[in-house]
Every structure is written in structure tokens, then in C-alpha cells.
C-alpha atoms as a PDB file:
ATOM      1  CA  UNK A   1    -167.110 -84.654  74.382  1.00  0.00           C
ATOM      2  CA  UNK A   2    -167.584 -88.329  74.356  1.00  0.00           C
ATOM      3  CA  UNK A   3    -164.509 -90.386  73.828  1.00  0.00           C
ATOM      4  CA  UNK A   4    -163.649 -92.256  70.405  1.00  0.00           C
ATOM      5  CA  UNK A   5    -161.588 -95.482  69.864  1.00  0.00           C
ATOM      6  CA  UNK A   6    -159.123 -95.221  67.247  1.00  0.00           C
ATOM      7  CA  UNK A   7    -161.222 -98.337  65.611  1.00  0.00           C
ATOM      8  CA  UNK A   8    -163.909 -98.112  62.742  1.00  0.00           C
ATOM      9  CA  UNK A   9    -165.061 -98.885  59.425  1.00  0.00           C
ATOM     10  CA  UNK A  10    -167.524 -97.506  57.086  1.00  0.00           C
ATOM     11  CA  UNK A  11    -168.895 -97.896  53.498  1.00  0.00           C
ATOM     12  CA  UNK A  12    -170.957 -94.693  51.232  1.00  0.00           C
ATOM     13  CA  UNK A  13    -171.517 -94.907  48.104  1.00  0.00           C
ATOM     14  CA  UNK A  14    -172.656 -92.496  45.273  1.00  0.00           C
ATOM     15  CA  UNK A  15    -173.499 -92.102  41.682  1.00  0.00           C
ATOM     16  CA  UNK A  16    -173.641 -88.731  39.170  1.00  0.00           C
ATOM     17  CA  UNK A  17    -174.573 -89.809  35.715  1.00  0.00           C
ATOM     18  CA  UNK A  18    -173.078 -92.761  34.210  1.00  0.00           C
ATOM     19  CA  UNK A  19    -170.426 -93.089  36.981  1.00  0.00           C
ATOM     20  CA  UNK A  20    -170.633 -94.959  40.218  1.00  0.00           C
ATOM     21  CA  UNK A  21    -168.233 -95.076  42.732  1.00  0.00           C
ATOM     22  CA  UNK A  22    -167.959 -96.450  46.765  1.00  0.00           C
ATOM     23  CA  UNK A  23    -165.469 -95.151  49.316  1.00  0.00           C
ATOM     24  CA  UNK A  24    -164.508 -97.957  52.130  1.00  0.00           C
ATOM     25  CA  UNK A  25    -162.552 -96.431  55.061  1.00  0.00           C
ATOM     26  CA  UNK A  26    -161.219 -98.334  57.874  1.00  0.00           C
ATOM     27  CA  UNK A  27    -159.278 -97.016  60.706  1.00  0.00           C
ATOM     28  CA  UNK A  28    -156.756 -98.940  63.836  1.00  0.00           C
ATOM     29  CA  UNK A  29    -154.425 -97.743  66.276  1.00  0.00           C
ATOM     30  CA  UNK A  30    -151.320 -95.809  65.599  1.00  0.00           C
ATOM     31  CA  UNK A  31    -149.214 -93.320  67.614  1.00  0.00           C
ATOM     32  CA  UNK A  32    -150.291 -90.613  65.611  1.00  0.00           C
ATOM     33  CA  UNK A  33    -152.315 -89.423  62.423  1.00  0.00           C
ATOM     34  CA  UNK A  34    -151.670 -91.494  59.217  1.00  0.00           C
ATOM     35  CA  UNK A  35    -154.078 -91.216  56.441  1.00  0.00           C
ATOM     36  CA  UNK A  36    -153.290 -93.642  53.171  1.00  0.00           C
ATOM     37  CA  UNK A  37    -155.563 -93.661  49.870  1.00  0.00           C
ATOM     38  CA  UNK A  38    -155.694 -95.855  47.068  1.00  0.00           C
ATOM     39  CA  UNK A  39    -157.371 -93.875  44.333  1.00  0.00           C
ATOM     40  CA  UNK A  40    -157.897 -95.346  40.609  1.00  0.00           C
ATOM     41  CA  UNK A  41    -155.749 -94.171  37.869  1.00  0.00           C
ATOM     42  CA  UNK A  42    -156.953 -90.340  36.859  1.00  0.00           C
ATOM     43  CA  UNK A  43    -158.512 -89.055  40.613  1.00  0.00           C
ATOM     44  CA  UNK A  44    -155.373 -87.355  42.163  1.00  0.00           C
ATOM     45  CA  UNK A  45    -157.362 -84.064  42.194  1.00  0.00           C
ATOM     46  CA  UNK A  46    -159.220 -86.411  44.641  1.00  0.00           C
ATOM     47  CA  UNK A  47    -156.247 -86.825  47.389  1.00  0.00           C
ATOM     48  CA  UNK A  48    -155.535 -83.281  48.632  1.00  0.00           C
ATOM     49  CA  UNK A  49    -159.847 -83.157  49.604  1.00  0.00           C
ATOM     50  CA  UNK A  50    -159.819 -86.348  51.019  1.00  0.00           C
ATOM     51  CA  UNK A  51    -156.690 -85.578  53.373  1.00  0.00           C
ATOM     52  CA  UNK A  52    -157.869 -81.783  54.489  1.00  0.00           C
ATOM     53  CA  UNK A  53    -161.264 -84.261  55.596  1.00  0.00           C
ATOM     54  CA  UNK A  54    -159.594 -86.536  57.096  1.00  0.00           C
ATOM     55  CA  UNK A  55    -156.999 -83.985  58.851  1.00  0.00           C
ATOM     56  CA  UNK A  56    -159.874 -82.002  60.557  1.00  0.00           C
ATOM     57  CA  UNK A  57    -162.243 -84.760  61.493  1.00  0.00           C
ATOM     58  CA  UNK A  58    -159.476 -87.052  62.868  1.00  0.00           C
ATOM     59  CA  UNK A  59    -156.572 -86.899  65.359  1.00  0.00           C
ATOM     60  CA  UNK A  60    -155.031 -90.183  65.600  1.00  0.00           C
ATOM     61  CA  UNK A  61    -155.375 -93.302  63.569  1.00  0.00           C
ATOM     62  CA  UNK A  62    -154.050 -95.220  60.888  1.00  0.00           C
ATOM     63  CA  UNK A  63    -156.537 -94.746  58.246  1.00  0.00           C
ATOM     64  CA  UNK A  64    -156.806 -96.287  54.896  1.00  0.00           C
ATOM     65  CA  UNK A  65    -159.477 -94.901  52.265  1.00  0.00           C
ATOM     66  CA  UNK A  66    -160.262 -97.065  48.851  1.00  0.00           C
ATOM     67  CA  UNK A  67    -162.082 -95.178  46.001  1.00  0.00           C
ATOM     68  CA  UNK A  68    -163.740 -97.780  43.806  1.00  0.00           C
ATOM     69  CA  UNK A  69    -165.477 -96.495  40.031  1.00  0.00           C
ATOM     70  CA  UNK A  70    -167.554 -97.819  37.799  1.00  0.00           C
ATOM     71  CA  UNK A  71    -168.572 -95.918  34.521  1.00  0.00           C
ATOM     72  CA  UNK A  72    -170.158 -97.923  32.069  1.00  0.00           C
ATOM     73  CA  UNK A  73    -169.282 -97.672  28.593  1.00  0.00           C
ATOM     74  CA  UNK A  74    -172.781 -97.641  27.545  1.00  0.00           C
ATOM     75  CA  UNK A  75    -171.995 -93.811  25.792  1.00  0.00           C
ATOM     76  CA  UNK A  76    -168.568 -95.247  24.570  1.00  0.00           C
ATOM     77  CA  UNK A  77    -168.407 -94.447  20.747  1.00  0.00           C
ATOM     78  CA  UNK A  78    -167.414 -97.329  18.631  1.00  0.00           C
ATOM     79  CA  UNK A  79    -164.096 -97.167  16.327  1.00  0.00           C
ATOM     80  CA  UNK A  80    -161.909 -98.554  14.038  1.00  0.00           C
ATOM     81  CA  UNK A  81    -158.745 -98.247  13.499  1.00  0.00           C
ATOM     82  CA  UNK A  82    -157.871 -97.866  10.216  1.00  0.00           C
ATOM     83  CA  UNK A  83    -154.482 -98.652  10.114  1.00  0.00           C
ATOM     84  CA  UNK A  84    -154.463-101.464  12.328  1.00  0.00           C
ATOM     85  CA  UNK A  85    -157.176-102.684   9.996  1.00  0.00           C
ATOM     86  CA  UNK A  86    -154.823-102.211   7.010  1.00  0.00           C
ATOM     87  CA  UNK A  87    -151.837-103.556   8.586  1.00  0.00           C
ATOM     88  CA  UNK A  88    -154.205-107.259   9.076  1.00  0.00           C
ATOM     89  CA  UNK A  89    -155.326-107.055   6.096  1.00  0.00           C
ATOM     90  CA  UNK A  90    -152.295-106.425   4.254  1.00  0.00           C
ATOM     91  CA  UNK A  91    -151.133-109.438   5.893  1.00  0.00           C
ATOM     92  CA  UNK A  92    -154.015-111.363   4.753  1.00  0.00           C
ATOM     93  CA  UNK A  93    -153.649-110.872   1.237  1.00  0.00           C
ATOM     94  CA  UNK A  94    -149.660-111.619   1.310  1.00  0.00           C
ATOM     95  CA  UNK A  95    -150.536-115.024   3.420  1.00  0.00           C
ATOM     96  CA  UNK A  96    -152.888-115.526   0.450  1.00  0.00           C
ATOM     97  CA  UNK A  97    -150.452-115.766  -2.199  1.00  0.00           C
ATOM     98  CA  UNK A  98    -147.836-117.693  -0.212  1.00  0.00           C
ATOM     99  CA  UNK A  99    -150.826-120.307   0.608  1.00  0.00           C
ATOM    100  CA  UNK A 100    -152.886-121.034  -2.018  1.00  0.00           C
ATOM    101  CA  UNK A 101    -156.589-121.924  -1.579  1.00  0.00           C
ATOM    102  CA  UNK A 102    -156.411-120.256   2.360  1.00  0.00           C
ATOM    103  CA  UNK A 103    -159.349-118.894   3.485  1.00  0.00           C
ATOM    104  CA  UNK A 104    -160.361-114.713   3.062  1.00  0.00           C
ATOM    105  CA  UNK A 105    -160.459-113.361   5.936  1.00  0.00           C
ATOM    106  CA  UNK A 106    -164.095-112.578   7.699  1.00  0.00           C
ATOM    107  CA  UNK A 107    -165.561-109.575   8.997  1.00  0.00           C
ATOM    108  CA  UNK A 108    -166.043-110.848  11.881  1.00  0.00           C
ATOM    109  CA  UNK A 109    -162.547-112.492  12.106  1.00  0.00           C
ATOM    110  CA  UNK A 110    -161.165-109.035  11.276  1.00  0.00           C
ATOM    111  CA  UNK A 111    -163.214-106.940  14.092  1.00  0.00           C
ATOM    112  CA  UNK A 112    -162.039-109.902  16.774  1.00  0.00           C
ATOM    113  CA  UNK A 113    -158.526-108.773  16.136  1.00  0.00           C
ATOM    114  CA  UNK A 114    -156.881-106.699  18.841  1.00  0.00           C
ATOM    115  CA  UNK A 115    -156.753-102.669  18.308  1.00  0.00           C
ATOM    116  CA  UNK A 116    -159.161-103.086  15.006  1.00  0.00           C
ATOM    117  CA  UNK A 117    -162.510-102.167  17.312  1.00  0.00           C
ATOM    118  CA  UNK A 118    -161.818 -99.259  19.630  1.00  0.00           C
ATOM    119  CA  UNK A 119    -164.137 -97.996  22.094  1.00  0.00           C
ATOM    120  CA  UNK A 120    -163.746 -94.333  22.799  1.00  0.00           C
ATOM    121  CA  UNK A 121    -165.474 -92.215  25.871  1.00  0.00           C
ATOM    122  CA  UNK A 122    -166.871 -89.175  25.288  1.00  0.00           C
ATOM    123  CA  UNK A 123    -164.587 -86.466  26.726  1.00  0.00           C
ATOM    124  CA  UNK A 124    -165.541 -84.495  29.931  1.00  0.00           C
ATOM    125  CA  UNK A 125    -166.132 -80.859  29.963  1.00  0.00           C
ATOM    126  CA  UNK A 126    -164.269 -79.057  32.958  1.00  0.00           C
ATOM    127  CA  UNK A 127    -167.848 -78.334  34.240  1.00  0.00           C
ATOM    128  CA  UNK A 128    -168.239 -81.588  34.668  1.00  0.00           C
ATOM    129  CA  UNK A 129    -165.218 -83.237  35.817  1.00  0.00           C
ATOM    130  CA  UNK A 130    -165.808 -80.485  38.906  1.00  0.00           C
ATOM    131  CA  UNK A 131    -168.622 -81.839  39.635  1.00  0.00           C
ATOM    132  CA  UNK A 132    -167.331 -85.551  39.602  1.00  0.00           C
ATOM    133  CA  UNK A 133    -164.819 -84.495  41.985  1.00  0.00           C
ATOM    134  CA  UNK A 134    -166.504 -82.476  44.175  1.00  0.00           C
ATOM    135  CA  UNK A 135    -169.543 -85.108  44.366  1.00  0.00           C
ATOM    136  CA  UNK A 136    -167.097 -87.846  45.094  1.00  0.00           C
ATOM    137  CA  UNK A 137    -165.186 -85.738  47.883  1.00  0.00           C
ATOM    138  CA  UNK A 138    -168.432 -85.171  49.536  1.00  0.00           C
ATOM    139  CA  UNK A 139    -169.011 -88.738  49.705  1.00  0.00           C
ATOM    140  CA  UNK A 140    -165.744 -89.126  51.250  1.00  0.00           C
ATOM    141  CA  UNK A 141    -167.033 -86.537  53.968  1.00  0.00           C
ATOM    142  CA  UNK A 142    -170.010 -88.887  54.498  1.00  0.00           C
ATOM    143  CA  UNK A 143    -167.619 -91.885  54.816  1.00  0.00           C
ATOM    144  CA  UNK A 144    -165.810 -90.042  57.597  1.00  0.00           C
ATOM    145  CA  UNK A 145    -169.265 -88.958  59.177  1.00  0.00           C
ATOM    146  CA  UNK A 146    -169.539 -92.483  59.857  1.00  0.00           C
ATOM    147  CA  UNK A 147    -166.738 -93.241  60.493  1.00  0.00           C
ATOM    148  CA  UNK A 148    -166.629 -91.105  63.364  1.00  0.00           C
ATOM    149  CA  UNK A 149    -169.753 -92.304  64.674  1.00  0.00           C
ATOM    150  CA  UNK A 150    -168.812 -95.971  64.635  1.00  0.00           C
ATOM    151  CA  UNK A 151    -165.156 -94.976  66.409  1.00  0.00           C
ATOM    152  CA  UNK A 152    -167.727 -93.220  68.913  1.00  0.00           C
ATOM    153  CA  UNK A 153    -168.987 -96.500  69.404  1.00  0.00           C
ATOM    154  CA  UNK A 154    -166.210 -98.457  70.373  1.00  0.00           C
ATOM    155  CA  UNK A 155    -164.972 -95.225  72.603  1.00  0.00           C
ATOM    156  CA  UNK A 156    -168.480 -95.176  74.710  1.00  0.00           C
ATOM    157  CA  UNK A 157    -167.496 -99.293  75.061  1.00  0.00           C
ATOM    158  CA  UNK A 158    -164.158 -98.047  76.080  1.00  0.00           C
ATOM    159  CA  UNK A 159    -165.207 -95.527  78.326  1.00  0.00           C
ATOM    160  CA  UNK A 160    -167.017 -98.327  80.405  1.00  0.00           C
ATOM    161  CA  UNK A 161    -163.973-100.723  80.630  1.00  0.00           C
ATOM    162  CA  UNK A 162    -161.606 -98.081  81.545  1.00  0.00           C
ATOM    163  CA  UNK A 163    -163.737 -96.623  84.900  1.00  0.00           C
ATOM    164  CA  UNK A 164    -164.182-100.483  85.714  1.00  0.00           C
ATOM    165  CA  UNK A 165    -160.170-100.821  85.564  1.00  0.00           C
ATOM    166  CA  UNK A 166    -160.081 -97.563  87.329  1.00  0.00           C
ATOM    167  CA  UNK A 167    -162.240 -98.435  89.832  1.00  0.00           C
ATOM    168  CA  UNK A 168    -160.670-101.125  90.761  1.00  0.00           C
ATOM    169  CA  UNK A 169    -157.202 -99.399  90.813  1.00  0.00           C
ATOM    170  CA  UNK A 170    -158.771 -97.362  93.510  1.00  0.00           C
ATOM    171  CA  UNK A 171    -160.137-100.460  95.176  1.00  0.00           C
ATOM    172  CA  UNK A 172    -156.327-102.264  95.487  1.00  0.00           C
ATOM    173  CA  UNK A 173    -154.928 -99.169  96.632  1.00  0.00           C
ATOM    174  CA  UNK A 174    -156.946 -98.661  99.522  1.00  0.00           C
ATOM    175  CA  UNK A 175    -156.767-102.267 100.172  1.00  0.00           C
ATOM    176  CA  UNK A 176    -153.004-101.300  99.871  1.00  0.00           C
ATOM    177  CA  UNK A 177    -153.094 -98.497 102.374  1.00  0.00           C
ATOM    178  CA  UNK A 178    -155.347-100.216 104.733  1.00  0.00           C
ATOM    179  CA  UNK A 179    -152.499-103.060 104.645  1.00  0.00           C
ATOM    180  CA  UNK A 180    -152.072-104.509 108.419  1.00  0.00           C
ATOM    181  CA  UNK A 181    -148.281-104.974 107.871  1.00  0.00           C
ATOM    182  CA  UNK A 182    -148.314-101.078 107.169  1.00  0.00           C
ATOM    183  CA  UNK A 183    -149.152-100.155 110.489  1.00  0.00           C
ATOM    184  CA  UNK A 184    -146.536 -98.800 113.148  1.00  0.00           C
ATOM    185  CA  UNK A 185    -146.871-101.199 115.387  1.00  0.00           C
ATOM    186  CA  UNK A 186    -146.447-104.159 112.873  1.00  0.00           C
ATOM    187  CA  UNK A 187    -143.261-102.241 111.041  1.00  0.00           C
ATOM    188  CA  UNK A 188    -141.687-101.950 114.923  1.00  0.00           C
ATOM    189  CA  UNK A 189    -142.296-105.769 115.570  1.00  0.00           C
ATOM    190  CA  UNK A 190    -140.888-106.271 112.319  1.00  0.00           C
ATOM    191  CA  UNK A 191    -138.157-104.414 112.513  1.00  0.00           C
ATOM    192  CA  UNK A 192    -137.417-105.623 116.175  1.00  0.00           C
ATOM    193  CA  UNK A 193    -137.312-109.154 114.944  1.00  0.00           C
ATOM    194  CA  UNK A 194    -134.564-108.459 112.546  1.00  0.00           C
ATOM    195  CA  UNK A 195    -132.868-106.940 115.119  1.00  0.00           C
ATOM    196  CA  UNK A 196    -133.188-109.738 117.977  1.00  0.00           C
ATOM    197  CA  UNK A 197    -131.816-112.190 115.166  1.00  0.00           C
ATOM    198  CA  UNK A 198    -129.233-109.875 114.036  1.00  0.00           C
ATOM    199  CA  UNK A 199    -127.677-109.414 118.550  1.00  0.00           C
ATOM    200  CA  UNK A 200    -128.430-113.319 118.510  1.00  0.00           C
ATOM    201  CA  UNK A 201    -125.713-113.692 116.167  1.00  0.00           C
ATOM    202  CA  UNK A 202    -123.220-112.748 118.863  1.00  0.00           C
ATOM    203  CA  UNK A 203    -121.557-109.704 116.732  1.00  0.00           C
ATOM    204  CA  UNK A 204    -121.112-106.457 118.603  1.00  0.00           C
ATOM    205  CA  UNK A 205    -123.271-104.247 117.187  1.00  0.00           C
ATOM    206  CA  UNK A 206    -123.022-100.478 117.946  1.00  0.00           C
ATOM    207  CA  UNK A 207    -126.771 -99.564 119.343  1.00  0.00           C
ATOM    208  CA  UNK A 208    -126.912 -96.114 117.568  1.00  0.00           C
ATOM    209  CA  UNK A 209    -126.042 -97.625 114.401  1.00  0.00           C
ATOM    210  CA  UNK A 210    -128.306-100.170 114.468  1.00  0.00           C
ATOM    211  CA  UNK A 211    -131.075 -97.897 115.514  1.00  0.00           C
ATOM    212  CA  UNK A 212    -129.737 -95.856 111.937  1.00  0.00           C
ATOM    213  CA  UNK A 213    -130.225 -98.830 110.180  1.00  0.00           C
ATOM    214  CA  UNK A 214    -133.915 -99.357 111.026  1.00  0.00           C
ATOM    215  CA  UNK A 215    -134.912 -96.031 110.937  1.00  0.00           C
ATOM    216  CA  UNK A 216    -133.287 -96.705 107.277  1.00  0.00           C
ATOM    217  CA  UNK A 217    -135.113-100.023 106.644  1.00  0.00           C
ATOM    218  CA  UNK A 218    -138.339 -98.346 107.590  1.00  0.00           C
ATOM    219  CA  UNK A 219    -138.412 -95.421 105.335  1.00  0.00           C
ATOM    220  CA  UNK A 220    -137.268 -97.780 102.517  1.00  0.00           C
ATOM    221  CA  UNK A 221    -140.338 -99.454 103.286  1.00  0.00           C
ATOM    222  CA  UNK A 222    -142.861 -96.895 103.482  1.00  0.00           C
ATOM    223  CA  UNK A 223    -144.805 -96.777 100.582  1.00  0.00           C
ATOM    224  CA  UNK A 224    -147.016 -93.957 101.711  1.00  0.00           C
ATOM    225  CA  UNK A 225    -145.960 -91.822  98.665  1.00  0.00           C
ATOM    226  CA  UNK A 226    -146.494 -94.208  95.938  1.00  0.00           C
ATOM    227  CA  UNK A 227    -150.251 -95.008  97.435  1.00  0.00           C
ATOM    228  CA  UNK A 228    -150.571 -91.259  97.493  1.00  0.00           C
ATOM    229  CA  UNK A 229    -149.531 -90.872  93.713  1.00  0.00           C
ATOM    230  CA  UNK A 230    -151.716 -93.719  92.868  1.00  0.00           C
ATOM    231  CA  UNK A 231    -154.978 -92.192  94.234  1.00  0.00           C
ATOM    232  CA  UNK A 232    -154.178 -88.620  92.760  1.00  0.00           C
ATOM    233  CA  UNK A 233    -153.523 -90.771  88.582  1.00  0.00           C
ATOM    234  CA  UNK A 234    -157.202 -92.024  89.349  1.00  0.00           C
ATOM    235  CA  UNK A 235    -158.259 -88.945  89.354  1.00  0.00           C
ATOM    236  CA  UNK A 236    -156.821 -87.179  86.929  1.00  0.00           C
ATOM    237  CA  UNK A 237    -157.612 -90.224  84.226  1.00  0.00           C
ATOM    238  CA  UNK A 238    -161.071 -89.768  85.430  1.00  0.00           C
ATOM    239  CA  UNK A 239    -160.942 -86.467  84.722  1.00  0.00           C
ATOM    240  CA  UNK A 240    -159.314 -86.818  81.288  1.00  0.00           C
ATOM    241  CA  UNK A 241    -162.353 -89.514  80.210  1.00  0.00           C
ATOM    242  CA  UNK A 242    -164.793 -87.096  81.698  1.00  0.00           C
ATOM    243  CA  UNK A 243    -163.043 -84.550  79.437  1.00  0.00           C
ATOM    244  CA  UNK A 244    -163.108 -86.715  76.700  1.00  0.00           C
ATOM    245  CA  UNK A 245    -162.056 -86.253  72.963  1.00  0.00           C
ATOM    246  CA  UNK A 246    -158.422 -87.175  72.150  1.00  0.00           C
ATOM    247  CA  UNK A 247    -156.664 -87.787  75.136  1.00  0.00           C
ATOM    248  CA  UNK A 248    -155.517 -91.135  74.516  1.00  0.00           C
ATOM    249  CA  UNK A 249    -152.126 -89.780  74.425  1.00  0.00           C
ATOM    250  CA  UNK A 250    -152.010 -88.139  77.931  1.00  0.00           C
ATOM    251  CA  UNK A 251    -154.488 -91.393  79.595  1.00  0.00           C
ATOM    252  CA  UNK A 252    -151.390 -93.539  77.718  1.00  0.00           C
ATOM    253  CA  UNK A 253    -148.951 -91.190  80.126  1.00  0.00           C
ATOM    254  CA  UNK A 254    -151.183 -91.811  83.206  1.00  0.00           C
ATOM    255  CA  UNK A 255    -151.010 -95.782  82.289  1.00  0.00           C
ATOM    256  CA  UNK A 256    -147.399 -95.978  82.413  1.00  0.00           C
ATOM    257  CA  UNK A 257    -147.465 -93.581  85.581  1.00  0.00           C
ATOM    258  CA  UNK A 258    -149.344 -96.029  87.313  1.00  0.00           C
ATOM    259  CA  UNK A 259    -147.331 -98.597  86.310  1.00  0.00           C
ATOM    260  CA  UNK A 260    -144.141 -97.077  87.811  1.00  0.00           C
ATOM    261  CA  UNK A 261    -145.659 -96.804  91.230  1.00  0.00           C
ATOM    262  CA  UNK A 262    -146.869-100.325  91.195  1.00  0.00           C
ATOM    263  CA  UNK A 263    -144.040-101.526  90.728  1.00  0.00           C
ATOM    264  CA  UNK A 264    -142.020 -99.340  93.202  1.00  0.00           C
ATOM    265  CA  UNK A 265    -144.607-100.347  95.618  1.00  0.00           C
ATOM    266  CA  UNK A 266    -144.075-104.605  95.119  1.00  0.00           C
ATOM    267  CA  UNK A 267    -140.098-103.135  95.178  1.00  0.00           C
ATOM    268  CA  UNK A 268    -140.551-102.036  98.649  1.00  0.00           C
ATOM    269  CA  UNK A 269    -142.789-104.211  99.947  1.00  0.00           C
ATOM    270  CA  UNK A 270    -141.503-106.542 102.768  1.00  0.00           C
ATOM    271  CA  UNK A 271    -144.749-108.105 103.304  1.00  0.00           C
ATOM    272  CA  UNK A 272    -146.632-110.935 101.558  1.00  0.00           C
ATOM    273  CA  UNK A 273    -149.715-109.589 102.062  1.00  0.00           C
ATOM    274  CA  UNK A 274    -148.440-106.164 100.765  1.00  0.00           C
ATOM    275  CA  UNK A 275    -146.995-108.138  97.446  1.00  0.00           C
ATOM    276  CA  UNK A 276    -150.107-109.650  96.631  1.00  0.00           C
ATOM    277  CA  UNK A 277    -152.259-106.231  96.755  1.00  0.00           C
ATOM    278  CA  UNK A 278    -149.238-105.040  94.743  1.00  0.00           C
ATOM    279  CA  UNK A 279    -149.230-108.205  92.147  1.00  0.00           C
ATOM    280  CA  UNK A 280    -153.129-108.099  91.574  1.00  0.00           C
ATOM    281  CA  UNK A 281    -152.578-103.769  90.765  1.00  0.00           C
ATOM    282  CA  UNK A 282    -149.911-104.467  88.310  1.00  0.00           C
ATOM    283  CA  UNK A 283    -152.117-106.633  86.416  1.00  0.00           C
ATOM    284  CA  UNK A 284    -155.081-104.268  86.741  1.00  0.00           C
ATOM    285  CA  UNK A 285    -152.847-101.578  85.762  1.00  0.00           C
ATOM    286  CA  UNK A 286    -151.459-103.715  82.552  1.00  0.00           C
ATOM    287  CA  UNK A 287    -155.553-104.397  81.547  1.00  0.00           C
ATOM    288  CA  UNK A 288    -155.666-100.665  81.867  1.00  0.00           C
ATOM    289  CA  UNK A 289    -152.809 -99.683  79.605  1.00  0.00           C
ATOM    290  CA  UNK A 290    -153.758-101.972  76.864  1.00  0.00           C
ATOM    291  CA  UNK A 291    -157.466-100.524  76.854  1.00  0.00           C
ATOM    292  CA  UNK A 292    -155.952 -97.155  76.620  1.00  0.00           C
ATOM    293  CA  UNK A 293    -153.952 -97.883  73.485  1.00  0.00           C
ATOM    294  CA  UNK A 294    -157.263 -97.949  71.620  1.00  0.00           C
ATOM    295  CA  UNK A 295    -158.259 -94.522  72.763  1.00  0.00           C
ATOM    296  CA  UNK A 296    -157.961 -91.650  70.304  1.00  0.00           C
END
């Protein structure tokens, strides 16, 4: 299974009879699964669909769905209200006799008024309001389709920048291991420097201690188990993208894994050479991390 970014968009629209309607779902990062619709007024039958599609198709992601209608009012039936009719004209006719020589009202004045004209859809049958909600839930399925297929997308995109960042993980590493300053012989020189300074100092030093001390300084030094750990993350965060589906989760664990033994190993490094290999991982290793935030 390929893997999928936690990034998409996609548009489907639809139409039964008179009504029309288009879904619009987007998705970004999150830490885990949240799904938010905004429905019109009258579609909450809608919601509890929409999230059992969304539930099973998707495992991380902040989601947000948009249900847009349109249903003409071309089979409206036209009324009027009779007692808001009444009530205007009543009002007329006493204006009348407080103002003498106003104007009667007009039919066309009196159908302008507010509440006198009322427009009045035709009621739904259950039949069919099933069938408006069932056609509009399958369009949300659609929408998800693609929306799946365009997080695809981005993950096969993803997939590429993440072995490159691998890669060269595995690339500073060895360059790490294969460190001259890492060798015996440079570590004894090393350490025998330190000591020569330390006798030149003209403190009496006990010889067994000292000898302690650099055994000590050395092991503090060795970095032989954080190079180890650092080749065996590459390969388990190839095998997780190799794997696939959503293991952005466990590939975010590996990311801050290698972090941790990058920075242990420019901790222990008492060599500039050894530094820089260590500088140029942590930065690798950061570019990695923030790629793997985008992975489902």
C-alpha cells in the first residue's frame, strides 16, 4: 500500500430533481482523525453518513466537508396571506380618513409589502427525502474517493523526498563511522596529548588513575553505538514506507529517534571533523522530520 499525505482537496457535485448540491472537502495535518461539516439548515440526517465515510476511508487528518444546495423555487406555490393583507389594508383605510385626498393603495403596492406574497414548497414525501439523502451521501463517498486519490498524490511525492533524506542519513553516517579521528590510533594520540599537557603541568599525578581517566575519556567518546542505532532507524523507516499506508505516526517516532542519536553523537564528539558530519545529520534529520509530519 502506497503511502498518502495527510493533504488534499476535492470538489463532486450532484443533482436529483429540482435540487442541486456540491460537496468541497479539504484535508491538512493533524495528530489524529478530525472530521468537521458544515451542513445547511435541515441535512443533519446527513452528518452521521458523512462521518461513518469519512471514519473508514481516513486515518488521520483534519478534514473539513461543506454541503452547498440549491433548489429552485420554480415548483414553489404562490400565497397570500390573508391576514397580513387585512392588517395593511386596514391600515390603509384608517390613514385615509386621518389624511384626506391620500392616495388608495395599489395592487401592486399591496403585493410589495412584506409577508402579503408567500412562496410555499411543495412538501417532500419520506420516499423522497430518502432518496435526497442517500443521493447526497453517495456524493460525499465520491468526494472522499478523490480525495483519497489526490492525498495519494502528495504521499507518492512524499515517498520520494523521504528515501532521498534517508539516503542521505545513511550517507553521513558512514561518513561518520569512517571518521579518521575515530580510529584507535588517532583516539591514543589524542588522548596521549592530553595527558603530556596534563604531567607538563608539574602536578603529581597517580599513573593508574590517570590511565582510569582515559580509558574514561575514551568510552565517553565512542560513538560506535549511536552510529549503530542510526543505520538500524534507516532501515526500519524504509521498511515502514515500503509498508506503506498510515504509518506516519510510527516514521514520526523514527524521526525523533534519529534525532536523539544525532545529537548524542555531536555531544560526544571531540573532533571537528566528527562535529561537522554530526551538524550536516542533524539538519538532514530535521528535513526528515518535517516531511514526515505530512504523512498519514
Amino acid at each position: 500500500m502506497p503511502l498518502a499525505s495527510m493533504t488534499g482537496f476535492s470538489r463532486v457535485s450532484g443533482d436529483l430533481g429540482p435540487a442541486r448540491w456540491t460537496w468541497e472537502v479539504r484535508s491538512v495535518n493533524a495528530k489524529g482523525l478530525d472530521i468537521r461539516l458544515r451542513l445547511p439548515p435541515g441535512f443533519d440526517e446527513v452528518e452521521q453518513a458523512a462521518r461513518s465515510i469519512a471514519q473508514a476511508r481516513l486515518k488521520r487528518g483534519s478534514v473539513q466537508a461543506t454541503l452547498t444546495m440549491e433548489r429552485p423555487s420554480s415548483g414553489a406555490e404562490i400565497r397570500i396571506n390573508e391576514g397580513a393583507l387585512a392588517a395593511i389594508l386596514s391600515a390603509a383605510a384608517a390613514i385615509s380618513e386621518r389624511v384626506p385626498g391620500a392616495a388608495a393603495p395599489t395592487i401592486d403596492g399591496l403585493l410589495a409589502q412584506r409577508g402579503v406574497v408567500e412562496f410555499v414548497e411543495p412538501e417532500e414525501t419520506a420516499e423522497e427525502r430518502a432518496s435526497l439523502v442517500e443521493a447526497i451521501s453517495a456524493d460525499f463517498a465520491n468526494a472522499t474517493s478523490e480525495l483519497e486519490r489526490a492525498r495519494a498524490g502528495e504521499g507518492a511525492a512524499l515517498e520520494t523526498i523521504l528515501l532521498e533524506r534517508l539516503s542521505r542519513i545513511e550517507e553521513l553516517t558512514k561518513a561518520a563511522d569512517a571518521c579518521p579521528a575515530r580510529q584507535p590510533e588517532a583516539v591514543r594520540k589524542r588522548l596521549a596529548e592530553q595527558v603530556a599537557a596534563l604531567v607538563g603541568t608539574g602536578v603529581a599525578l597517580d599513573p593508574d588513575r590517570l590511565h582510569q581517566e582515559a580509558a574514561l575519556l575514551a568510552a565517553r567518546a565512542d560513538v560506535r553505538e549511536e552510529i549503530d542505532r542510526l543505520f538500524a532507524h534507516v532501515e526500519a523507516a524504509r521498511a515502514l514506507i515500503r509498508e506503506g499506508g498510515a504509518v506516519g505516526r510510527r516514521l514520526d517516532f523514527l524521526a525523533q529517534e534519529f534525532g536523539r542519536e544525532s545529537n548524542t553523537l555531536c555531544a560526544k564528539s571531540n573532533d571537528r571533523s566528527l562535529t561537522a558530519v554530526g551538524l550536516e545529520l542533524k539538519a538532514v534529520v530535521e528535513q526528515f522530520r518535517e516531511q514526515v509530519q505530512n504523512v498519514e
